[in-house]
PDB file of N, CA and C in Angstrom:
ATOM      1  N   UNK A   1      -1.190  -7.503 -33.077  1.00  0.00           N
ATOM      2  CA  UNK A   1      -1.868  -7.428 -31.799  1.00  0.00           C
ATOM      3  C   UNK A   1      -1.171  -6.394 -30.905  1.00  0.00           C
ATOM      4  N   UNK A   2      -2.142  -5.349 -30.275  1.00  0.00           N
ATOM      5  CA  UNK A   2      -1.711  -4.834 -29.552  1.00  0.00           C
ATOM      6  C   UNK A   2      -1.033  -5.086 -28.114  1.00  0.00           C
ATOM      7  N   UNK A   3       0.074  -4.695 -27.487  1.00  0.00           N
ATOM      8  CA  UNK A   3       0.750  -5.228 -26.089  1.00  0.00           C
ATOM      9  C   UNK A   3      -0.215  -4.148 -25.198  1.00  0.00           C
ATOM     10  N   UNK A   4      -0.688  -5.085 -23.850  1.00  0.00           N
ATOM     11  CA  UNK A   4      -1.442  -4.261 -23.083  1.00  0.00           C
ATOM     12  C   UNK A   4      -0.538  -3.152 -22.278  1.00  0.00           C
ATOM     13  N   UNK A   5      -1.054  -2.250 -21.729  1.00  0.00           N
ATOM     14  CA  UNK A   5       0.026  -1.396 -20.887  1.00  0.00           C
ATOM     15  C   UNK A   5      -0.442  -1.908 -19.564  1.00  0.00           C
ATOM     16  N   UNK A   6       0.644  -2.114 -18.516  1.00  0.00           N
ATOM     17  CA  UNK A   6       0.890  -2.011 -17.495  1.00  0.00           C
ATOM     18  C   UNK A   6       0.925  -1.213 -16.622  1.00  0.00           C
ATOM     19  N   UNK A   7      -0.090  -0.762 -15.307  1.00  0.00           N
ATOM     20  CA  UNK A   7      -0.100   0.421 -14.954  1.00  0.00           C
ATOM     21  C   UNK A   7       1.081   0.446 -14.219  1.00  0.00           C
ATOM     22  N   UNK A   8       1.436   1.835 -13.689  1.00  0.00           N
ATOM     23  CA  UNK A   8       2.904   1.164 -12.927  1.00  0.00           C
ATOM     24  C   UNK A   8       2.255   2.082 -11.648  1.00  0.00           C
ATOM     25  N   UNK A   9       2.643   2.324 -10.315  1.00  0.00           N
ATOM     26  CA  UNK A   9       2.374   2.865  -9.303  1.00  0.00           C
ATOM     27  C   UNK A   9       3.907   2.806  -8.612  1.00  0.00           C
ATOM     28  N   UNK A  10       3.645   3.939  -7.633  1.00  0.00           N
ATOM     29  CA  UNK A  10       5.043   4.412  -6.627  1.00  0.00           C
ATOM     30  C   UNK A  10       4.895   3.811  -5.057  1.00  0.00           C
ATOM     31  N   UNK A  11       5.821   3.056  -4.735  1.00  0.00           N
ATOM     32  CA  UNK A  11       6.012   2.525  -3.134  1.00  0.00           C
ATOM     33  C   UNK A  11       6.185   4.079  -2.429  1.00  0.00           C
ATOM     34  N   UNK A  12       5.361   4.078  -1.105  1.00  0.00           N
ATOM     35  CA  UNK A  12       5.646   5.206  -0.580  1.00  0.00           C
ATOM     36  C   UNK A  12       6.699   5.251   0.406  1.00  0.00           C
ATOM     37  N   UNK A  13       7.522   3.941   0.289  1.00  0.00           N
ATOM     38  CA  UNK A  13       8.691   3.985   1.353  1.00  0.00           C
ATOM     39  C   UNK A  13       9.634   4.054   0.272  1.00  0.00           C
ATOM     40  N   UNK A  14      10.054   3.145  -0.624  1.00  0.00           N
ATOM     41  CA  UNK A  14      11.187   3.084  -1.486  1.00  0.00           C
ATOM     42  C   UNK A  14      11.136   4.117  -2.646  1.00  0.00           C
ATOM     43  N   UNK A  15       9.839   4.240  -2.853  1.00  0.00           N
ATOM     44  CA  UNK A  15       9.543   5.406  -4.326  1.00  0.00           C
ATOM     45  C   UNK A  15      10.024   5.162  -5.522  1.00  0.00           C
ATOM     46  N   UNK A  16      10.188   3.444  -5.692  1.00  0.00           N
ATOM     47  CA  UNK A  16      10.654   3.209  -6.909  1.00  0.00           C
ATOM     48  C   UNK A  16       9.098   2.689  -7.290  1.00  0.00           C
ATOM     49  N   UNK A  17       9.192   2.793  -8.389  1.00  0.00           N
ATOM     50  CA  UNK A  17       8.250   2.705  -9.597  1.00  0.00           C
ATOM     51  C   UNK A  17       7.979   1.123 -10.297  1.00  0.00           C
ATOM     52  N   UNK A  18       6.367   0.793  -9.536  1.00  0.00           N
ATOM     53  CA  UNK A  18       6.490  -0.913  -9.692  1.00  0.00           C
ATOM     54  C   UNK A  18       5.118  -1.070 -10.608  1.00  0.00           C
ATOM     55  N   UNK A  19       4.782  -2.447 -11.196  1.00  0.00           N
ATOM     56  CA  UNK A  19       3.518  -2.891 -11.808  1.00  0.00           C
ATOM     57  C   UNK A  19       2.807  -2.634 -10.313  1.00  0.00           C
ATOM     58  N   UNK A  20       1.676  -2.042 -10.814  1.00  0.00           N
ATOM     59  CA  UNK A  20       0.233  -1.785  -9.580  1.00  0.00           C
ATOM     60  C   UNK A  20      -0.088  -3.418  -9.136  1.00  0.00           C
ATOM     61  N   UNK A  21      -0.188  -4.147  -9.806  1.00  0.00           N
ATOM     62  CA  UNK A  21      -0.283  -5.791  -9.323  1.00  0.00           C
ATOM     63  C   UNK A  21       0.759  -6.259  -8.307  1.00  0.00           C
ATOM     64  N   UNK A  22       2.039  -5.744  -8.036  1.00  0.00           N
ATOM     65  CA  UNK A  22       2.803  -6.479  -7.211  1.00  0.00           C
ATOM     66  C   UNK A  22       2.666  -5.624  -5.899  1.00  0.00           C
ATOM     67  N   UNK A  23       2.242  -4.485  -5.995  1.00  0.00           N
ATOM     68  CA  UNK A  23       2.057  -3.706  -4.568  1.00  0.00           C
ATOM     69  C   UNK A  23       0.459  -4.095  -3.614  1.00  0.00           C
ATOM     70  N   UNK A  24       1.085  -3.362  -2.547  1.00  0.00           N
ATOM     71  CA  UNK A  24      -0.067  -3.347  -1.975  1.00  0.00           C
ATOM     72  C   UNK A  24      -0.562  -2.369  -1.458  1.00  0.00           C
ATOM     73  N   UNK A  25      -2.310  -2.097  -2.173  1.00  0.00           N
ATOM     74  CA  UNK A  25      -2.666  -0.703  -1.508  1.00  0.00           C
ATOM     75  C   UNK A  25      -3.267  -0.699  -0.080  1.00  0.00           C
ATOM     76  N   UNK A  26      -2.930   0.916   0.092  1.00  0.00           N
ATOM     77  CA  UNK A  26      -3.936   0.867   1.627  1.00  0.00           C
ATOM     78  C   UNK A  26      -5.123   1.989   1.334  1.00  0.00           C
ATOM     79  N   UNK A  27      -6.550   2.131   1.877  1.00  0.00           N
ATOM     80  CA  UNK A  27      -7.001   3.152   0.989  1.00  0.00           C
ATOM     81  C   UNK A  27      -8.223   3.826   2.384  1.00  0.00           C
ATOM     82  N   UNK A  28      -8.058   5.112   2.099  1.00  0.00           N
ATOM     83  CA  UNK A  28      -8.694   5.494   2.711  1.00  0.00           C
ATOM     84  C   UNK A  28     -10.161   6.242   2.168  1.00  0.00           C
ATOM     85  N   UNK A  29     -11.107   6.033   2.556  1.00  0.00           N
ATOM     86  CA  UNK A  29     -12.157   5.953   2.071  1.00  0.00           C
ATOM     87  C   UNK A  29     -13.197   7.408   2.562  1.00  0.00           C
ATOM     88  N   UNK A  30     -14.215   8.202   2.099  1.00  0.00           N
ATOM     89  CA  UNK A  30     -14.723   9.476   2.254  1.00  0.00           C
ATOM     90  C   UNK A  30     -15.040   9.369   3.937  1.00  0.00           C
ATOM     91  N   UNK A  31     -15.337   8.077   4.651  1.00  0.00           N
ATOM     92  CA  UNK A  31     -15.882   8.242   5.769  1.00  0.00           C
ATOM     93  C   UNK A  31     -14.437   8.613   6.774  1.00  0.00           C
ATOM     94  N   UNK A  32     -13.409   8.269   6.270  1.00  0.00           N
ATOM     95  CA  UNK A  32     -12.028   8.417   7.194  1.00  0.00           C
ATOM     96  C   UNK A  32     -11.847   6.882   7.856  1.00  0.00           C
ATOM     97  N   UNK A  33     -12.144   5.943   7.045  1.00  0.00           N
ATOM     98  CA  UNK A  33     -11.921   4.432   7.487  1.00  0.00           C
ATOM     99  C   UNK A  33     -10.665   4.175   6.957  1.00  0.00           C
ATOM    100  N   UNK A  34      -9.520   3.147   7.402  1.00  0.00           N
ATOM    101  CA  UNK A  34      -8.456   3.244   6.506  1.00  0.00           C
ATOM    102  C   UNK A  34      -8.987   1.520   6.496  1.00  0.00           C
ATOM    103  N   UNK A  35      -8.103   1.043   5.111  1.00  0.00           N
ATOM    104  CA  UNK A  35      -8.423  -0.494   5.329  1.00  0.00           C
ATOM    105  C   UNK A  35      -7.382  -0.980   3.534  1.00  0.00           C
ATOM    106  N   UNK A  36      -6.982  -2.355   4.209  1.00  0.00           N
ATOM    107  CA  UNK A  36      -5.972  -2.736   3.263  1.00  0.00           C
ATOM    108  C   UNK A  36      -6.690  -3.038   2.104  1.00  0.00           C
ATOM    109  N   UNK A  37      -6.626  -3.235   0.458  1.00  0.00           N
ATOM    110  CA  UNK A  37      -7.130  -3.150  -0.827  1.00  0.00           C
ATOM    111  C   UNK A  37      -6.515  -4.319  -1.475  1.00  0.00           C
ATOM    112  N   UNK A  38      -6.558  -5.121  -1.089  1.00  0.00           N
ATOM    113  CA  UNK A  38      -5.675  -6.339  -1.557  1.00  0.00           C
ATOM    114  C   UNK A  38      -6.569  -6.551  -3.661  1.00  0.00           C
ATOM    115  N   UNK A  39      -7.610  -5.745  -3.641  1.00  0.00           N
ATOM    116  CA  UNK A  39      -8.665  -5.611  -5.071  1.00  0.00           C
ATOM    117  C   UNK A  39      -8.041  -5.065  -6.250  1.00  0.00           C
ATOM    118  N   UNK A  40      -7.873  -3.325  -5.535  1.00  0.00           N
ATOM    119  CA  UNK A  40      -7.203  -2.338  -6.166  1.00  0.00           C
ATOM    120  C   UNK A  40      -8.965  -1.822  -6.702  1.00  0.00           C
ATOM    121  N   UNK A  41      -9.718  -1.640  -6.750  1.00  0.00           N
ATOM    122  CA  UNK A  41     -10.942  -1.415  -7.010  1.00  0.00           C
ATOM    123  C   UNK A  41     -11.574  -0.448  -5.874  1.00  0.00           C
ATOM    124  N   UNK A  42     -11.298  -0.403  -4.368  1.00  0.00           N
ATOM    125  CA  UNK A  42     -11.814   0.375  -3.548  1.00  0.00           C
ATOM    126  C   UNK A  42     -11.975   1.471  -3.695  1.00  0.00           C
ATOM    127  N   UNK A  43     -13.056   2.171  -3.585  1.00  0.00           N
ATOM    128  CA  UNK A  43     -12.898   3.632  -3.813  1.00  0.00           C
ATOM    129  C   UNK A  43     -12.401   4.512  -2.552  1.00  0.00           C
ATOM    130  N   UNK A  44     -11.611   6.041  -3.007  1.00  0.00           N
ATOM    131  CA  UNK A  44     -11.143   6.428  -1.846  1.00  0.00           C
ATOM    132  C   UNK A  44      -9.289   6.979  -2.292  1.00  0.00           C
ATOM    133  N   UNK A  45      -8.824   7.365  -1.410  1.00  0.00           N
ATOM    134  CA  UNK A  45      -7.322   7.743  -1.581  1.00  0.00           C
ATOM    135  C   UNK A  45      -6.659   6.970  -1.256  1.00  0.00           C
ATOM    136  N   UNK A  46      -5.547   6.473  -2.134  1.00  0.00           N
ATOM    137  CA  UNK A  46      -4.970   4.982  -2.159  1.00  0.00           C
ATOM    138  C   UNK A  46      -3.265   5.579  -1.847  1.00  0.00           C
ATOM    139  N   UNK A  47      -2.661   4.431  -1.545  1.00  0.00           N
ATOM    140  CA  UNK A  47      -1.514   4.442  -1.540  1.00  0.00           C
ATOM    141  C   UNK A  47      -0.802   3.114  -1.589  1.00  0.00           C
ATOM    142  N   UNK A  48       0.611   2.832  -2.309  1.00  0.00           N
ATOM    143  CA  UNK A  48       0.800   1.581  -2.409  1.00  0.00           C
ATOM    144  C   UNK A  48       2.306   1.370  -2.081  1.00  0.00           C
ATOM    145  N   UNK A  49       2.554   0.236  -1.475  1.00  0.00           N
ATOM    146  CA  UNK A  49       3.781  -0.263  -0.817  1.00  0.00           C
ATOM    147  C   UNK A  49       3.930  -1.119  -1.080  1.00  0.00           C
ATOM    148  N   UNK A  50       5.564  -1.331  -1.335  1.00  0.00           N
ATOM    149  CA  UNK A  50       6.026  -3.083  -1.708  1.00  0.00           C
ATOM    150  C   UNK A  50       5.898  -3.913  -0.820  1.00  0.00           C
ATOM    151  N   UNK A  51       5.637  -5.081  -0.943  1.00  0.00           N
ATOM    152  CA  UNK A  51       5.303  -6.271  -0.082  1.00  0.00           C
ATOM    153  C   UNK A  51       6.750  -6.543   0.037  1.00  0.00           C
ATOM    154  N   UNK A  52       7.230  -6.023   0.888  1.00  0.00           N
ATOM    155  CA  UNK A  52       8.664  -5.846   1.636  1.00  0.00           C
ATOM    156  C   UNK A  52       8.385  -5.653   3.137  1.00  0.00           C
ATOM    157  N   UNK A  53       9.063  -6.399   4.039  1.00  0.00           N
ATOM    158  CA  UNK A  53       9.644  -5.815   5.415  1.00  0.00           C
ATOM    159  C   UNK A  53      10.314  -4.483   5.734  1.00  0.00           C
ATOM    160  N   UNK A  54      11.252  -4.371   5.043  1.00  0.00           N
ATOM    161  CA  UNK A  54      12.001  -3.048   4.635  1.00  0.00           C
ATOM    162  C   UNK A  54      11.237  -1.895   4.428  1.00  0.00           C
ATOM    163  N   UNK A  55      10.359  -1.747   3.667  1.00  0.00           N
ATOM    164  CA  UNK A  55       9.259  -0.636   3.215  1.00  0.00           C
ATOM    165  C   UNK A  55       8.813  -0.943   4.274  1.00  0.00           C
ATOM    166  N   UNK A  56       7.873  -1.867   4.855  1.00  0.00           N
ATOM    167  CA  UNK A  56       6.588  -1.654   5.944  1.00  0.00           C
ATOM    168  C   UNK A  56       7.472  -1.000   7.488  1.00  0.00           C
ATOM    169  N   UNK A  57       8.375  -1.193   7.462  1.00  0.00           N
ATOM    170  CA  UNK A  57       9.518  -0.518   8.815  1.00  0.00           C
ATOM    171  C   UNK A  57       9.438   1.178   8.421  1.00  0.00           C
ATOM    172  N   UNK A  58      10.202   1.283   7.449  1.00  0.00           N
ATOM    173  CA  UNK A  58      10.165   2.460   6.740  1.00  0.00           C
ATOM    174  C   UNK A  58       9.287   3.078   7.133  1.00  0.00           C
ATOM    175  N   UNK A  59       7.708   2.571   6.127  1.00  0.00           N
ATOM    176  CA  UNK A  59       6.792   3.623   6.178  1.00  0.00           C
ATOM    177  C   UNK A  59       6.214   3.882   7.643  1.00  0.00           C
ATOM    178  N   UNK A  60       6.311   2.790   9.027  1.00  0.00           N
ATOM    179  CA  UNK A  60       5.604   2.911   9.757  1.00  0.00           C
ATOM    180  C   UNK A  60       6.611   3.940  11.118  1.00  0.00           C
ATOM    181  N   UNK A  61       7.593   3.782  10.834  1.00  0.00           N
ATOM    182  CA  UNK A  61       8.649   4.650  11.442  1.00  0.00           C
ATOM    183  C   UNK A  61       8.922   6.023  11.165  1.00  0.00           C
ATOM    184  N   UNK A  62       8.402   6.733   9.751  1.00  0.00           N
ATOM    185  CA  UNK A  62       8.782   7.769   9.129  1.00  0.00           C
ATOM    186  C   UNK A  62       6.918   8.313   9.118  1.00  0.00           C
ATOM    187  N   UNK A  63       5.893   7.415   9.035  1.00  0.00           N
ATOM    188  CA  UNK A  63       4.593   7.734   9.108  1.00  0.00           C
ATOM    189  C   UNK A  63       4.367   8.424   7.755  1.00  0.00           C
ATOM    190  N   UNK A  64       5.152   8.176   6.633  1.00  0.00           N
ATOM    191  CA  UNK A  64       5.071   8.263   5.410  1.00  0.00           C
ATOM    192  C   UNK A  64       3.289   8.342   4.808  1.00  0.00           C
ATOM    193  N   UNK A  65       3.038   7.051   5.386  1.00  0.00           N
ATOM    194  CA  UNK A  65       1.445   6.346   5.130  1.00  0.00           C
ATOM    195  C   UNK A  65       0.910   7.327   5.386  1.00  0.00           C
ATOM    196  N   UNK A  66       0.664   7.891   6.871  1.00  0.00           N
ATOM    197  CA  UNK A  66      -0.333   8.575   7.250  1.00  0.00           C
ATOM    198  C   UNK A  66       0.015   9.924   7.176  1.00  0.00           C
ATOM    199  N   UNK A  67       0.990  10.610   6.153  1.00  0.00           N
ATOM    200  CA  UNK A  67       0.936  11.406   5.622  1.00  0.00           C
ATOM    201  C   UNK A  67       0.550  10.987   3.946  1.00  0.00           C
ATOM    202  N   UNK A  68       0.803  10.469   3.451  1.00  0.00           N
ATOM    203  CA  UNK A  68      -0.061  10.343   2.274  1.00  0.00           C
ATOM    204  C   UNK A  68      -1.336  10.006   2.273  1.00  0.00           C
ATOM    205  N   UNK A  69      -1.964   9.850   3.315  1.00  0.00           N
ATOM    206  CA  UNK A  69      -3.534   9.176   2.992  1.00  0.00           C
ATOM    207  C   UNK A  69      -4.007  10.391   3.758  1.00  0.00           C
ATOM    208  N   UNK A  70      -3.545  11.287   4.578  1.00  0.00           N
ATOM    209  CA  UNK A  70      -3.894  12.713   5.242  1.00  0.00           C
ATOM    210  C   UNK A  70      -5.258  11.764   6.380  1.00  0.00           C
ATOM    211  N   UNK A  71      -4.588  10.796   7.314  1.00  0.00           N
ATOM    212  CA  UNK A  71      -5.443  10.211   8.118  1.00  0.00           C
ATOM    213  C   UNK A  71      -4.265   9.396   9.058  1.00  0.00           C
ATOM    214  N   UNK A  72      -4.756   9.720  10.408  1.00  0.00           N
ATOM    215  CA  UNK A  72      -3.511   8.490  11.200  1.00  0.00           C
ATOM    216  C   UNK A  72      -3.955   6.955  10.896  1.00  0.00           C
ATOM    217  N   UNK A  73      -3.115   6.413  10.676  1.00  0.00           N
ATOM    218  CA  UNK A  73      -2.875   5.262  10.302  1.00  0.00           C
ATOM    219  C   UNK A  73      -3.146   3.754  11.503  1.00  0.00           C
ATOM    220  N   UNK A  74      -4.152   3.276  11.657  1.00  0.00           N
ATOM    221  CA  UNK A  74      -4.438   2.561  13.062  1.00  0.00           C
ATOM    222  C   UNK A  74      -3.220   1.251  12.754  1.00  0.00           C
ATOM    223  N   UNK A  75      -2.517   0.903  14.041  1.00  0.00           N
ATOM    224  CA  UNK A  75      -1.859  -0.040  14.301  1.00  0.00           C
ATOM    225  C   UNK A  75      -2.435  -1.190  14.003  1.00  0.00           C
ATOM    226  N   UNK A  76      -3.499  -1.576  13.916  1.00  0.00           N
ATOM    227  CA  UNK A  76      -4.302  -2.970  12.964  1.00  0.00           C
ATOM    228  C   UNK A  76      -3.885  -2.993  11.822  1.00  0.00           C
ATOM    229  N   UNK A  77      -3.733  -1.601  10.862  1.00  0.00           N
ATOM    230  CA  UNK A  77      -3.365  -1.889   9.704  1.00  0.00           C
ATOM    231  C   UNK A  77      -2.170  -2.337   9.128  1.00  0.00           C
ATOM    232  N   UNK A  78      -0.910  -1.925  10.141  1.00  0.00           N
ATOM    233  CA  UNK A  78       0.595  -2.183  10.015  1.00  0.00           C
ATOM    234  C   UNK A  78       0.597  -3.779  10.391  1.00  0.00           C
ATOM    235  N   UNK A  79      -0.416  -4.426  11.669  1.00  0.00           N
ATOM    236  CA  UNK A  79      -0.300  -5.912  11.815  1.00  0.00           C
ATOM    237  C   UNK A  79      -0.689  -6.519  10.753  1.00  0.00           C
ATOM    238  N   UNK A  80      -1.896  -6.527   9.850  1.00  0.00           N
ATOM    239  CA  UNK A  80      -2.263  -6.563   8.794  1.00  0.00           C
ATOM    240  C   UNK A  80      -1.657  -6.583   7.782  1.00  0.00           C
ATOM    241  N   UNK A  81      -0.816  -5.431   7.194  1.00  0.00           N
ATOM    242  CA  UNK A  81       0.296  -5.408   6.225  1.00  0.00           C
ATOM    243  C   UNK A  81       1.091  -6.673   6.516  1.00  0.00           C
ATOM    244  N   UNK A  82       1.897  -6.623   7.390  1.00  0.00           N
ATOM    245  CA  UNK A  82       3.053  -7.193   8.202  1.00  0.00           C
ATOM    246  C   UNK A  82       2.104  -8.587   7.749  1.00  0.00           C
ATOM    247  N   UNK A  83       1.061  -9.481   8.219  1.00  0.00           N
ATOM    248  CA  UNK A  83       0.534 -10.470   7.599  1.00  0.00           C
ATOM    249  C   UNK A  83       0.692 -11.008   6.020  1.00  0.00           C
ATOM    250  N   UNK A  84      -0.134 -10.448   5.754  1.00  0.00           N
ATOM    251  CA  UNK A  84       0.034  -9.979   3.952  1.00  0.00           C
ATOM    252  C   UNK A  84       1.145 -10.126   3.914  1.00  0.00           C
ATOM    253  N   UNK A  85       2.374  -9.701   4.268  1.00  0.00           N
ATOM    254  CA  UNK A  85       3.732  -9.609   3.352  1.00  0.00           C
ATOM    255  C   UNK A  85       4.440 -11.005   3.651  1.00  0.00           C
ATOM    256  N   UNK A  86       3.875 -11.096   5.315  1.00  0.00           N
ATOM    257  CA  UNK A  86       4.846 -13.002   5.660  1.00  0.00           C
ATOM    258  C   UNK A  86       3.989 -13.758   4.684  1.00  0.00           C
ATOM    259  N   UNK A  87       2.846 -13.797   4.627  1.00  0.00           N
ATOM    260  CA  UNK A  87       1.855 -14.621   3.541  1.00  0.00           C
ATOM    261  C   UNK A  87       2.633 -14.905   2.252  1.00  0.00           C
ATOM    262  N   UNK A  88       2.860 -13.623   1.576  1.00  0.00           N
ATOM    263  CA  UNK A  88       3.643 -13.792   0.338  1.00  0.00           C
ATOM    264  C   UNK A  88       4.943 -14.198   0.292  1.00  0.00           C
ATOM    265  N   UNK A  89       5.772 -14.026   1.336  1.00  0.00           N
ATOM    266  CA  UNK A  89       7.333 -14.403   1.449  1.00  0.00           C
ATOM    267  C   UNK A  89       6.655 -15.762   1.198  1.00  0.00           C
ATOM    268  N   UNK A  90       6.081 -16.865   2.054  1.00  0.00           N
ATOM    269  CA  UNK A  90       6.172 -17.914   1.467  1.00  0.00           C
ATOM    270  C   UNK A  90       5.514 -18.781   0.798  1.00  0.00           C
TER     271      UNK A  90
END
């Protein structure tokens, strides 16, 4: 039996190299909407971050995000993240 492959994807704060299942994307879409991808299915230019505090400081301080998605990044989406990630801490 064949072993499936695992896609792997890059955190855009830490840039280490994780399974696409444990991140979280943000994706920006042809109309210039940005919006969180909790699917991984959205169509559009994606980007993905560890469900970390550490990364979400990072990227929102350095604007990492909204240079990789080539769109400013609305402050709903960082409260949002910031949700999502306390969600999973516990």
């Amino acid at each position: 039996m064949r072993k499936k492959k695992i896609p792997m994807r890059k955190c855009v704060a830490c840039n280490e190299n994780k399974p696409k299942k444990e991140l979280i994307r943000v994706v920006r879409n042809t109309e210039g909407v940005v919006q969180v991808d909790l699917t991984g299915r959205v169509n559009g230019r994606g980007a993905y971050i560890c469900p970390d505090l550490d990364c979400l400081e990072q990227v929102k301080k350095s604007k990492r995000l909204s240079k990789t998605l080539e769109i400013e990044v609305p402050d709903e989406i960082f409260d949002q993240l910031y949700d999502i990630i306390k969600s999973r801490e516990e």
